[in-house]
C-alpha atoms as a PDB file:
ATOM      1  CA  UNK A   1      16.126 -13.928  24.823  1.00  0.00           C
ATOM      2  CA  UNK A   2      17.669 -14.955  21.742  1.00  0.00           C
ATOM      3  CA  UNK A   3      15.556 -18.545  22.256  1.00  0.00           C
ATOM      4  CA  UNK A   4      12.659 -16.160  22.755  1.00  0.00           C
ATOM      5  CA  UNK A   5      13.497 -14.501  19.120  1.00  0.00           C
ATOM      6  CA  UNK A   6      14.087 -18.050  17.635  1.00  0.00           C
ATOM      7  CA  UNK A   7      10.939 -19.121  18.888  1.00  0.00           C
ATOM      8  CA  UNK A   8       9.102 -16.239  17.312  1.00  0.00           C
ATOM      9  CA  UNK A   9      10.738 -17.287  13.674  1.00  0.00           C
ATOM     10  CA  UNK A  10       9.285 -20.673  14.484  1.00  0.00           C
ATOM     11  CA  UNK A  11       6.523 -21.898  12.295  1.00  0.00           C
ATOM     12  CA  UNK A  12       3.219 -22.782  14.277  1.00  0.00           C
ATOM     13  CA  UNK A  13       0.121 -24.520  12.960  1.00  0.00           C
ATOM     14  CA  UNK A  14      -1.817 -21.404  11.740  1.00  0.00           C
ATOM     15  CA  UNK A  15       0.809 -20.591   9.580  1.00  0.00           C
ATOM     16  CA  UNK A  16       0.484 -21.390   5.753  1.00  0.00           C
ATOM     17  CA  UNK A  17       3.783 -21.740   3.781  1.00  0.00           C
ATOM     18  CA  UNK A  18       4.099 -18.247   3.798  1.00  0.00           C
ATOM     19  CA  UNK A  19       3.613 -17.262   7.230  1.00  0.00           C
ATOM     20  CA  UNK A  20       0.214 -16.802   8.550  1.00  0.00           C
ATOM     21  CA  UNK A  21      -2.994 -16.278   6.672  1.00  0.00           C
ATOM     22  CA  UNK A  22      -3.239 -12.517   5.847  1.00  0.00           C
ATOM     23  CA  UNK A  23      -6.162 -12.864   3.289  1.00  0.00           C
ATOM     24  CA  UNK A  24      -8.975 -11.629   5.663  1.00  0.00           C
ATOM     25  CA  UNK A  25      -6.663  -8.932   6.942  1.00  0.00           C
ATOM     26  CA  UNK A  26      -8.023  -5.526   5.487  1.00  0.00           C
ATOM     27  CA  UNK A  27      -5.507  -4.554   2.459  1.00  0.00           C
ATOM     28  CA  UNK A  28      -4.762  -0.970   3.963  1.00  0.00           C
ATOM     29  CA  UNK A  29      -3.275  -2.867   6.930  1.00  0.00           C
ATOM     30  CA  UNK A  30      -1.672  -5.596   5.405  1.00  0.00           C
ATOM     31  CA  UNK A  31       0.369  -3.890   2.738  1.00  0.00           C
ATOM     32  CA  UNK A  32       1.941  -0.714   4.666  1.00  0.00           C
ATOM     33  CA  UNK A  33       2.641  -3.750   7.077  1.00  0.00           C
ATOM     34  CA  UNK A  34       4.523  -6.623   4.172  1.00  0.00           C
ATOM     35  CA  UNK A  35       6.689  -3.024   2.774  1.00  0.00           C
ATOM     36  CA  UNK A  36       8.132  -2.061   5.505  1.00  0.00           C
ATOM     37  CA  UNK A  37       9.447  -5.686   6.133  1.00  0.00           C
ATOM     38  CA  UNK A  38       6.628  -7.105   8.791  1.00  0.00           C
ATOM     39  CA  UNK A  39       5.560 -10.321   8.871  1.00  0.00           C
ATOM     40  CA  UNK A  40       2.622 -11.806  10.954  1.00  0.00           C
ATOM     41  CA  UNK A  41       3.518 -13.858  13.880  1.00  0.00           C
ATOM     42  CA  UNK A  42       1.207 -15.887  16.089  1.00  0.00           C
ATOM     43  CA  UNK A  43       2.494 -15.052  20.103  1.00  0.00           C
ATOM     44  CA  UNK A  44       0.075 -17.768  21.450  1.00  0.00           C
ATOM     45  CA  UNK A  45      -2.735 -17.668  23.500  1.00  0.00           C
ATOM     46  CA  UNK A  46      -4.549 -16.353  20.488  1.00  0.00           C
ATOM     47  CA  UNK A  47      -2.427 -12.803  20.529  1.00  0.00           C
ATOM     48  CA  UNK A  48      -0.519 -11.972  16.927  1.00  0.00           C
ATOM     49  CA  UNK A  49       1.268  -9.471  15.904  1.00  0.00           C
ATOM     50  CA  UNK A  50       3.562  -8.349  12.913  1.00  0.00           C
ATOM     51  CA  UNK A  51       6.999  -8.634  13.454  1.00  0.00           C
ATOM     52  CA  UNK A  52      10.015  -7.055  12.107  1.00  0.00           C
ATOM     53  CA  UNK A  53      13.601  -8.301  13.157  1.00  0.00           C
ATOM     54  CA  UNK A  54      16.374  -6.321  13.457  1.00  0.00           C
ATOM     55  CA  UNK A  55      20.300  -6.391  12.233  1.00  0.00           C
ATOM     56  CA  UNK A  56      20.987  -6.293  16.363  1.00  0.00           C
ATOM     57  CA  UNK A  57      19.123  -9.210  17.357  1.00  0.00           C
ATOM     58  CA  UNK A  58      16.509  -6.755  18.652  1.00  0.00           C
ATOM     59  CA  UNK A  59      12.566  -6.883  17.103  1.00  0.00           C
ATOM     60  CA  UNK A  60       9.201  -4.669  16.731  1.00  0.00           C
ATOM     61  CA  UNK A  61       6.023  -5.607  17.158  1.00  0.00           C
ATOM     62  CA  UNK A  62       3.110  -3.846  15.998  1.00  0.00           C
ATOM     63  CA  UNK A  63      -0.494  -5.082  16.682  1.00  0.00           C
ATOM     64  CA  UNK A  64      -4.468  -3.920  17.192  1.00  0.00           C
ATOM     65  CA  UNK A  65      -5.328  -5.295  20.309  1.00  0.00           C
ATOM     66  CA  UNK A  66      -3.268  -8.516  20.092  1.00  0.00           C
ATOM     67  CA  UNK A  67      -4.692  -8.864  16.324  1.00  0.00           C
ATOM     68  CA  UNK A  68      -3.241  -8.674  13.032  1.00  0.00           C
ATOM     69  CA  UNK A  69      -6.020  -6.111  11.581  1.00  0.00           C
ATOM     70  CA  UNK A  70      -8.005  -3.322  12.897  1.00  0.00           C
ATOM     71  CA  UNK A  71      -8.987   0.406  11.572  1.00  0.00           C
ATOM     72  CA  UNK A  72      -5.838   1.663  10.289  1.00  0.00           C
ATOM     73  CA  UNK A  73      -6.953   4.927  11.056  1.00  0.00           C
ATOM     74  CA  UNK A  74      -8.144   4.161  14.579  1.00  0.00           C
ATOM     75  CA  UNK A  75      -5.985   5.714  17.167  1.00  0.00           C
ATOM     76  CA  UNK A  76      -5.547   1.389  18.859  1.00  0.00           C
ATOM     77  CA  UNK A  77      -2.098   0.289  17.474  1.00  0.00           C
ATOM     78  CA  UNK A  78       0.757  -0.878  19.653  1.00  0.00           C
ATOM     79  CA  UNK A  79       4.398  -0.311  18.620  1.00  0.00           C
ATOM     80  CA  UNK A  80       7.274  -1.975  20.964  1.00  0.00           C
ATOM     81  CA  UNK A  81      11.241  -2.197  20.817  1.00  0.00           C
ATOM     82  CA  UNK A  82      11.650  -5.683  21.719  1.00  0.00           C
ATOM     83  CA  UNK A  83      15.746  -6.718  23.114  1.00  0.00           C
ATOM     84  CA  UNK A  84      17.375  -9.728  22.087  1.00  0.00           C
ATOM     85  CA  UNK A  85      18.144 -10.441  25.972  1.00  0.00           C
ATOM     86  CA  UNK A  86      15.351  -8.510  27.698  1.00  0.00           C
ATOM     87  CA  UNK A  87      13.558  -4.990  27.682  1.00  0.00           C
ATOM     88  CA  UNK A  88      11.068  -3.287  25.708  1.00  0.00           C
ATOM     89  CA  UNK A  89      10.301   0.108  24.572  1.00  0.00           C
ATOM     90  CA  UNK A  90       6.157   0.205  24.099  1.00  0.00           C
ATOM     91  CA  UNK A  91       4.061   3.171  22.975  1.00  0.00           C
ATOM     92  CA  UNK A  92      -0.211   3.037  22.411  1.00  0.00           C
ATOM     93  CA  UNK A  93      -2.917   4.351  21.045  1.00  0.00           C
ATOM     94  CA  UNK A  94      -1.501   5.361  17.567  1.00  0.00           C
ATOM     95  CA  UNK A  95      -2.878   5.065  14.390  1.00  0.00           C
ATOM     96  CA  UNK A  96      -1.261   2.497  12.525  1.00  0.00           C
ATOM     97  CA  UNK A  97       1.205   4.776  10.120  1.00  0.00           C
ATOM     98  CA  UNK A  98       1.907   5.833  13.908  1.00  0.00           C
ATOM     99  CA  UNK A  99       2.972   2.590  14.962  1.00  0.00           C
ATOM    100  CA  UNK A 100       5.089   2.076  11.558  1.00  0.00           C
ATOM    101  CA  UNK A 101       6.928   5.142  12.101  1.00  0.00           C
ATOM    102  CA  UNK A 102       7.461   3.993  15.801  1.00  0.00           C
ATOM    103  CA  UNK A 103       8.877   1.011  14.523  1.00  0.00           C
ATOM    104  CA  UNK A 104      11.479   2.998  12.591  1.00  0.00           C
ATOM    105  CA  UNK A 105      12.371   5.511  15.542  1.00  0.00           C
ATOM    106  CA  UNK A 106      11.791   3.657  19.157  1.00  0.00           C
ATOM    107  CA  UNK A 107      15.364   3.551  20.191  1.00  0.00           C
ATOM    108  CA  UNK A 108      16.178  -0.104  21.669  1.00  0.00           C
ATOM    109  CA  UNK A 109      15.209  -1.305  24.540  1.00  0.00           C
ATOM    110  CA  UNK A 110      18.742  -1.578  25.757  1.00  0.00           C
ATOM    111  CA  UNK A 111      20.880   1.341  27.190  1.00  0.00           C
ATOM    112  CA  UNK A 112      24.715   1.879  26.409  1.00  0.00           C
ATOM    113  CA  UNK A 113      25.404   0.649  29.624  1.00  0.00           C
ATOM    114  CA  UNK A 114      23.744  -2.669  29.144  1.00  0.00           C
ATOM    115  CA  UNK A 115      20.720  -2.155  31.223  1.00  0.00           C
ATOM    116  CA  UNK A 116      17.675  -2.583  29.676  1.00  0.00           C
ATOM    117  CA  UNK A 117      14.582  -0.573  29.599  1.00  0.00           C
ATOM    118  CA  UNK A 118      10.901  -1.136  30.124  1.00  0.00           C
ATOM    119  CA  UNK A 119       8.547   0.901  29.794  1.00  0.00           C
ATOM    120  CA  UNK A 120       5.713   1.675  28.490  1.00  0.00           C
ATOM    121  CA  UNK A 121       4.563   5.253  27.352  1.00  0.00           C
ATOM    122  CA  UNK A 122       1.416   7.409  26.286  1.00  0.00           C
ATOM    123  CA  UNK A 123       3.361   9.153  22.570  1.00  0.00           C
ATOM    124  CA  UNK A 124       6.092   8.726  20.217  1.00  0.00           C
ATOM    125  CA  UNK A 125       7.413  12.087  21.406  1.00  0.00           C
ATOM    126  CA  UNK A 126       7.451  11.080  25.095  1.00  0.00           C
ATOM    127  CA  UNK A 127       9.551   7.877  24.412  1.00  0.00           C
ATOM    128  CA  UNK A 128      12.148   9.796  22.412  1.00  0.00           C
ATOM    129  CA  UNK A 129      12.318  12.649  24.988  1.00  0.00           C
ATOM    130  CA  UNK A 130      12.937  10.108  27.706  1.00  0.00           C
ATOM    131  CA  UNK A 131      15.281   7.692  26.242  1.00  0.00           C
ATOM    132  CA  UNK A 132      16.498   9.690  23.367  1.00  0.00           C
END
């Protein structure tokens, strides 16, 4: 996985010198996004999200339907908890200051006993009850 994280640093051909054009994403999106330390990332096969790596190796990834901008207020942002060697921690259908306080709180995808977690879940409150 930590290829998989090295890949995702990796510059691809829709980026500009400073990462991939944001100027047509909506300013309400893209500046929340750039302060809390996001940065857009293409995933390929036309998908991109903003990512945010972690001190642990670990990553989040927030998008609108596999796209960098959408309705900030529109209840269609995706938050995950991305492991270094596997797992992920996913929660939908949140508005985007949502899915940038998931970002801060989504535990890691990786239990203290080394397993990982997937899983996918419906609120913010449901993936803290279960894994916190």
């Amino acid at each position: 996985m930590t290829q998989l994280a090295d890949d995702l640093d990796r510059p691809t051909g829709l980026r500009t010198d400073t990462g991939l054009r944001t100027d047509k994403v909506r300013a309400t999106v893209r500046e929340p996004l750039m302060a809390a330390g996001f940065r857009p990332m293409d995933l390929g096969d036309g998908c991109h999200a903003w990512y945010r790596r972690s001190d642990d190796g670990n990553h989040a990834l927030i998008s609108h339907n596999n796209a960098l901008d959408g309705d900030p207020a529109v209840r269609d942002w995706i938050v995950g908890q991305y492991g270094e060697r596997g797992g992920f921690v996913e929660v939908g259908g949140l508005p985007l200051s949502r899915a940038l306080e998931g970002a801060d709180v989504l535990p890691s995808p990786v239990r203290p006993d080394g397993s990982m977690v997937e899983a996918i879940y419906p609120s913010l409150q449901q993936a803290l009850d279960d894994l916190g």
